[in-house]
C-alpha atoms as a PDB file:
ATOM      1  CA  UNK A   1      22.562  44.216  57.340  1.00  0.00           C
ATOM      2  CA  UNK A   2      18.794  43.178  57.640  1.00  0.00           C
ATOM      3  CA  UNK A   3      16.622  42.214  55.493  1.00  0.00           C
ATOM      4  CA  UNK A   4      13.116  43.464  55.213  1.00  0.00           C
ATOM      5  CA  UNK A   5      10.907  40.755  54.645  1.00  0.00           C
ATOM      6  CA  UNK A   6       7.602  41.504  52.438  1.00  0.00           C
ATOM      7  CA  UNK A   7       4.470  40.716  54.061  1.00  0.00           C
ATOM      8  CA  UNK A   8       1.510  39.569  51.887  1.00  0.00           C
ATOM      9  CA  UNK A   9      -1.300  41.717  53.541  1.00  0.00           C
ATOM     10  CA  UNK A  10       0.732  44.739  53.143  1.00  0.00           C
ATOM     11  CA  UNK A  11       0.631  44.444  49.364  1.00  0.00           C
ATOM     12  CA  UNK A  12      -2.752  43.517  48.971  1.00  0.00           C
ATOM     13  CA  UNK A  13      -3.435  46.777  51.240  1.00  0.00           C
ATOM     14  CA  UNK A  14      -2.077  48.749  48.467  1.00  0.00           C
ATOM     15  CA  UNK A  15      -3.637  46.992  45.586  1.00  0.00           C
ATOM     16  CA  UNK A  16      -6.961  47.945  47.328  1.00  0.00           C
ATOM     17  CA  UNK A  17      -6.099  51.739  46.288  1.00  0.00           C
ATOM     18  CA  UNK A  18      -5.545  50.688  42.561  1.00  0.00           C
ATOM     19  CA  UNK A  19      -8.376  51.785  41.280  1.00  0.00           C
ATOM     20  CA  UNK A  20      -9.815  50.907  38.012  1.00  0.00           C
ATOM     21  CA  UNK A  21      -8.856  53.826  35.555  1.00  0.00           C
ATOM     22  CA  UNK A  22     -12.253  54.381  33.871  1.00  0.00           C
ATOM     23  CA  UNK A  23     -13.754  54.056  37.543  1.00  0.00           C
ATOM     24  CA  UNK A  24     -12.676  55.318  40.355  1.00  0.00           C
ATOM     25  CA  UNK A  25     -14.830  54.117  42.534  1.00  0.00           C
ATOM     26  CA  UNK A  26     -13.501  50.626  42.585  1.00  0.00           C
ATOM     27  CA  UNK A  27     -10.038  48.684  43.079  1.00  0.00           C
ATOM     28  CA  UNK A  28      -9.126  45.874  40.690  1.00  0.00           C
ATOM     29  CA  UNK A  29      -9.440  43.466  43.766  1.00  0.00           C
ATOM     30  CA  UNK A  30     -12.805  44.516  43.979  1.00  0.00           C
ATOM     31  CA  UNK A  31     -13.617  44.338  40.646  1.00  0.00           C
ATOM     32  CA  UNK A  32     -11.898  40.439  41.260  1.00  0.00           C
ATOM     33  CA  UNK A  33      -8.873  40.792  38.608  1.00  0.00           C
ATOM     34  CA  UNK A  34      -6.135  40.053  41.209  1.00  0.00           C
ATOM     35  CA  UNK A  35      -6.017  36.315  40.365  1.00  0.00           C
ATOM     36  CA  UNK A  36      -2.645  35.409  42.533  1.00  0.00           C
ATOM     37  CA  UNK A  37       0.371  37.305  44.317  1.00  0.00           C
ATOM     38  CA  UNK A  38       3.412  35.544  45.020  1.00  0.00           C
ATOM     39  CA  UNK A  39       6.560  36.827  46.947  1.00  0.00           C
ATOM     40  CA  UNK A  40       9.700  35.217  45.986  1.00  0.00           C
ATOM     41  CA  UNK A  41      12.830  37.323  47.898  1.00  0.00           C
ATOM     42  CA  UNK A  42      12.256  40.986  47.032  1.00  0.00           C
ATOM     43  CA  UNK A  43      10.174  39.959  43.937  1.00  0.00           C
ATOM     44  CA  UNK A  44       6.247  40.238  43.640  1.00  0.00           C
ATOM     45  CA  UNK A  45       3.958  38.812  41.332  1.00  0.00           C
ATOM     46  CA  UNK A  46       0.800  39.563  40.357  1.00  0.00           C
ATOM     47  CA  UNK A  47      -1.759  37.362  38.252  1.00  0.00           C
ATOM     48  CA  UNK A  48      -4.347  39.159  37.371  1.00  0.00           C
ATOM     49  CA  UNK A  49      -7.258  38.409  34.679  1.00  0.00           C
ATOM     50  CA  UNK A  50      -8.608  41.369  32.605  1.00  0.00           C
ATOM     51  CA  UNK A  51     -12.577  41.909  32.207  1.00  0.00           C
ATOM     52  CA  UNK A  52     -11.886  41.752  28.754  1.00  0.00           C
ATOM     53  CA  UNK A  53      -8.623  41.050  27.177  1.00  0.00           C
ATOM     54  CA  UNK A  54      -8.696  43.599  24.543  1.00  0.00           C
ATOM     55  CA  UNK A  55      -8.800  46.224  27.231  1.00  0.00           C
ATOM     56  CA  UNK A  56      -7.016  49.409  26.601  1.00  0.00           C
ATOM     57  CA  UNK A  57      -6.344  50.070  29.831  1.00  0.00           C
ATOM     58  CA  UNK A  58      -4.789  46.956  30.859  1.00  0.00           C
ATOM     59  CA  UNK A  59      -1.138  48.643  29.920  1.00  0.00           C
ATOM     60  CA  UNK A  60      -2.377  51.528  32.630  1.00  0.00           C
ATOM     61  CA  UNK A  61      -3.487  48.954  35.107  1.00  0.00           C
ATOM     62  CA  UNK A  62      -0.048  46.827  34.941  1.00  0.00           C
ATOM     63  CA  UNK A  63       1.732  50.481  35.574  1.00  0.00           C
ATOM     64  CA  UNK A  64      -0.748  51.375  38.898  1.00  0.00           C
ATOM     65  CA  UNK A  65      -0.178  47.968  40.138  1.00  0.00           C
ATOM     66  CA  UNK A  66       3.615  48.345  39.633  1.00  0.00           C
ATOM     67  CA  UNK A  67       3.896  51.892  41.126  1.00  0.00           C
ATOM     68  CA  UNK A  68       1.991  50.809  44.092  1.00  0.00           C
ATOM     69  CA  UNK A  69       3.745  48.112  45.333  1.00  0.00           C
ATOM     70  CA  UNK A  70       6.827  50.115  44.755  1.00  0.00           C
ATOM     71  CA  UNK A  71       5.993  52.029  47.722  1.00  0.00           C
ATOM     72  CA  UNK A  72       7.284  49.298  49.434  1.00  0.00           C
ATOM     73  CA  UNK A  73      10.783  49.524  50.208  1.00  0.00           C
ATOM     74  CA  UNK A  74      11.232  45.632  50.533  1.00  0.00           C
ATOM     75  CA  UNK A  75       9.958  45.467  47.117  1.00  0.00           C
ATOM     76  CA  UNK A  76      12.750  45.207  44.543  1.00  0.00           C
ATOM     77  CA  UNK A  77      10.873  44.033  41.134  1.00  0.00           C
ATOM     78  CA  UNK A  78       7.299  43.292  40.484  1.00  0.00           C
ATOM     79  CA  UNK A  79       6.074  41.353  37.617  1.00  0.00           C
ATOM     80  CA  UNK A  80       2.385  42.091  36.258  1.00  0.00           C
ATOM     81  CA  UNK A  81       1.005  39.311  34.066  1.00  0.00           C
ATOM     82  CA  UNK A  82      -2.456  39.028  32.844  1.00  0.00           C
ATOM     83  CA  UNK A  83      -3.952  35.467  32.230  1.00  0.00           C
ATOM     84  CA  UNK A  84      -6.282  34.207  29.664  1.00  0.00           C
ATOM     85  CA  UNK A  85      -7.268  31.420  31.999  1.00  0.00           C
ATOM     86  CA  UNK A  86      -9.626  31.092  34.142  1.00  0.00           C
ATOM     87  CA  UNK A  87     -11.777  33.696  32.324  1.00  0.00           C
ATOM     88  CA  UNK A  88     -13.048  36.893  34.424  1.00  0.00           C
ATOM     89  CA  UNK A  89     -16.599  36.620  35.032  1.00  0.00           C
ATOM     90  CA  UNK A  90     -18.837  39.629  36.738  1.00  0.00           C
ATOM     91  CA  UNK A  91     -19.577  36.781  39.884  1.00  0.00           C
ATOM     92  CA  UNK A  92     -15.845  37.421  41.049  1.00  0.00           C
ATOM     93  CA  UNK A  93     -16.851  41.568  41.862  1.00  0.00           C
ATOM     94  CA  UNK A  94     -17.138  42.055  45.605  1.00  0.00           C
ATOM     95  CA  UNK A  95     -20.366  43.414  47.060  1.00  0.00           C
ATOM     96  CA  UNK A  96     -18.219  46.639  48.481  1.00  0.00           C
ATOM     97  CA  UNK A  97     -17.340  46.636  44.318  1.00  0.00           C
ATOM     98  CA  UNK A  98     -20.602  46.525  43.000  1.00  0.00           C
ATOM     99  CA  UNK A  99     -22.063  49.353  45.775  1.00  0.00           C
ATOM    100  CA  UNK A 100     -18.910  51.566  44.069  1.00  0.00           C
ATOM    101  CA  UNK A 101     -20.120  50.816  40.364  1.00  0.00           C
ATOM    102  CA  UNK A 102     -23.377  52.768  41.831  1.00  0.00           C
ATOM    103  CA  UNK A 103     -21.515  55.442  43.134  1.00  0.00           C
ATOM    104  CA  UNK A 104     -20.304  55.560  39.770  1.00  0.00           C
ATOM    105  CA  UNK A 105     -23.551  55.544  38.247  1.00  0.00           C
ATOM    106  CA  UNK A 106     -23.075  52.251  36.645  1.00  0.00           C
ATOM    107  CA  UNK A 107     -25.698  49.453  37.560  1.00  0.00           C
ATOM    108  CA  UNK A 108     -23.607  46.318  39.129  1.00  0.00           C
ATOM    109  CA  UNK A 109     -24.285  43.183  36.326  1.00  0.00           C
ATOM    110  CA  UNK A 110     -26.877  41.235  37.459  1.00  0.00           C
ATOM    111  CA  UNK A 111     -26.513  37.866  39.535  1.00  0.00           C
ATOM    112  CA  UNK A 112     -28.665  35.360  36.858  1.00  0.00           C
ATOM    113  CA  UNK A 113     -29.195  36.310  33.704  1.00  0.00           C
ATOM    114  CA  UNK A 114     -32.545  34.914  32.673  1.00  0.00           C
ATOM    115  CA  UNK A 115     -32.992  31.879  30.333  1.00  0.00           C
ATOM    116  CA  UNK A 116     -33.627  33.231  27.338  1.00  0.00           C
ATOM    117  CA  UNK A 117     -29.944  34.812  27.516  1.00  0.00           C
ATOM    118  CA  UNK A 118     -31.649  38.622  28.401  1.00  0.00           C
ATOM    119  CA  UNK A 119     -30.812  40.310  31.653  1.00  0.00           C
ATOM    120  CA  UNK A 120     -31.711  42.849  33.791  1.00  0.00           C
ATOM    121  CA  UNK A 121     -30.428  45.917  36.394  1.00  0.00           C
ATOM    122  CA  UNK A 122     -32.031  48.308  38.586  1.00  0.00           C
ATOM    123  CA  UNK A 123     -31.196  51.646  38.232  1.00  0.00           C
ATOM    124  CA  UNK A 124     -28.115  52.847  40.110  1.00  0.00           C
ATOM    125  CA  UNK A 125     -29.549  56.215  41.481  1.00  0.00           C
ATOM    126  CA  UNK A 126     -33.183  55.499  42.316  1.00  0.00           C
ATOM    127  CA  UNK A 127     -33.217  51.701  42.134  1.00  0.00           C
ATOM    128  CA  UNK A 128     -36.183  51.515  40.374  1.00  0.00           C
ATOM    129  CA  UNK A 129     -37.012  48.426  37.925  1.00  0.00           C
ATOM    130  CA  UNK A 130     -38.753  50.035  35.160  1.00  0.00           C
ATOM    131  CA  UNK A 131     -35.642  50.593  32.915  1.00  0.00           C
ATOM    132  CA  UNK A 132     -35.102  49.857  29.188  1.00  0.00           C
ATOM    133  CA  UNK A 133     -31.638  49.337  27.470  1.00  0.00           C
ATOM    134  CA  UNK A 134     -31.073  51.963  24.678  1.00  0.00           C
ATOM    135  CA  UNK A 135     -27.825  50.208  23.591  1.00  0.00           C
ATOM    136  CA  UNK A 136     -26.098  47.145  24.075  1.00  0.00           C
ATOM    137  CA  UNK A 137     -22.978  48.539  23.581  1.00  0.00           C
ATOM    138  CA  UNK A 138     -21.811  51.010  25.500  1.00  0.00           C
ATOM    139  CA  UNK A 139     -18.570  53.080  25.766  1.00  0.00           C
ATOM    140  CA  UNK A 140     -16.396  50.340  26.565  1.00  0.00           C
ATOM    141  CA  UNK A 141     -16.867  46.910  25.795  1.00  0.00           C
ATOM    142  CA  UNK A 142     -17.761  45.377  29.445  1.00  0.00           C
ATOM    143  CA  UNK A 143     -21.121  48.279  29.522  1.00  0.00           C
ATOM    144  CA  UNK A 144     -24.090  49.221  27.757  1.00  0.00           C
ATOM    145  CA  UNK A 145     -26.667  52.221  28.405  1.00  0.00           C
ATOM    146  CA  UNK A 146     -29.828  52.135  29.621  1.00  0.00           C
ATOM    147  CA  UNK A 147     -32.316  54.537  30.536  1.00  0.00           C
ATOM    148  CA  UNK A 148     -34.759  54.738  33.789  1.00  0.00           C
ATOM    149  CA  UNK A 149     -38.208  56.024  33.216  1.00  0.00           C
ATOM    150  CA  UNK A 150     -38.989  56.587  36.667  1.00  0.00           C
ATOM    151  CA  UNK A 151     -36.238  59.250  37.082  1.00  0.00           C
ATOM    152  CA  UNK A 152     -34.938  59.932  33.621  1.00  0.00           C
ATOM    153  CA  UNK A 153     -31.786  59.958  34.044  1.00  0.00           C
ATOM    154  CA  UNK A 154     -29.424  57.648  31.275  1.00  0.00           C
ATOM    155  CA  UNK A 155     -27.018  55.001  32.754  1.00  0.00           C
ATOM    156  CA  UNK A 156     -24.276  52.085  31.949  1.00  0.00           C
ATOM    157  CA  UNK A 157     -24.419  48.817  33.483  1.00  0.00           C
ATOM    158  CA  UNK A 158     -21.656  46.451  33.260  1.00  0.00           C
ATOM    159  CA  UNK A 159     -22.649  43.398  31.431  1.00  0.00           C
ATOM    160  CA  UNK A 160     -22.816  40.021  32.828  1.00  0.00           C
ATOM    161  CA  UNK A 161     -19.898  38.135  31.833  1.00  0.00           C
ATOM    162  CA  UNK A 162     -20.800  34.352  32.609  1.00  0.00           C
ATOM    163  CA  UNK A 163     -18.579  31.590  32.618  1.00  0.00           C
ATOM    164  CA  UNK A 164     -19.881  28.629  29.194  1.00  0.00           C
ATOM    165  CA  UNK A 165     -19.111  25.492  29.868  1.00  0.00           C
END
């Protein structure tokens, strides 16, 4: 009897279609959750960190990520765990991340926030700069809304989650 032997690429091939629930635009690897996979025998593991660790759909995500790399058929368990350390910050989404937040209609966080702690984002669908927030908080906890005046159209932007030292 053979045995078939898991290859690392292939899984991270299928965790590129796990897309984040609330957007599906963009995988958790883009969105820079996948922290670590191992392969131990027929077992997988993934590390991942959560944008925010009170987020609902972290059960939802652990069940896509599990499905997924059941497709495999070398893949015999697969372990999900989500770490409080290092801390997810908005620097780890990939640029092919951020252009599917637009897609989305959400504005990508920005890069620096300035030093007075406020930031700013262009608007997703005409990129203009002349943009006001109407609410910091937004309909999950990682967003807020804001509104461009040059095409009037409302929007969320992912806040920028920085890493204090």
């Amino acid at each position: 009897m053979s045995t078939i032997q898991l290859n690392i690429e292939e899984i991270y091939k299928l965790l590129e279609d796990v897309k984040d629930p609330e957007i599906d635009t963009v995988s958790i690897l883009d969105l820079g959750m996948v922290e670590d996979v191992t392969v131990s025998g027929q077992d997988v593991s993934v590390k991942m960190l959560p944008t925010f660790l009170g987020c609902p759909a972290l059960s939802i995500i652990q069940k896509n990520v599990e499905t997924a790399l059941r497709q495999l058929p070398a893949v015999k368990n697969v372990n999900v765990d989500f770490l409080r350390s290092p801390s997810w910050t908005s620097d780890r989404i990939t640029e092919k991340g951020k252009a599917g937040l637009k897609v989305f209609g959400i504005a990508p966080p920005p890069r620096q926030m300035k030093s007075d702690g406020s930031w700013h984002v262009d608007c997703p669908y005409c990129e203009s700069t002349y943009v006001t927030m109407e609410n910091i908080f937004g309909p999950t906890a990682c967003r807020s809304i804001l509104y461009c005046k040059s095409c009037k159209n409302p929007f969320e932007a992912m806040k920028p989650m920085i890493k204090i030292i």
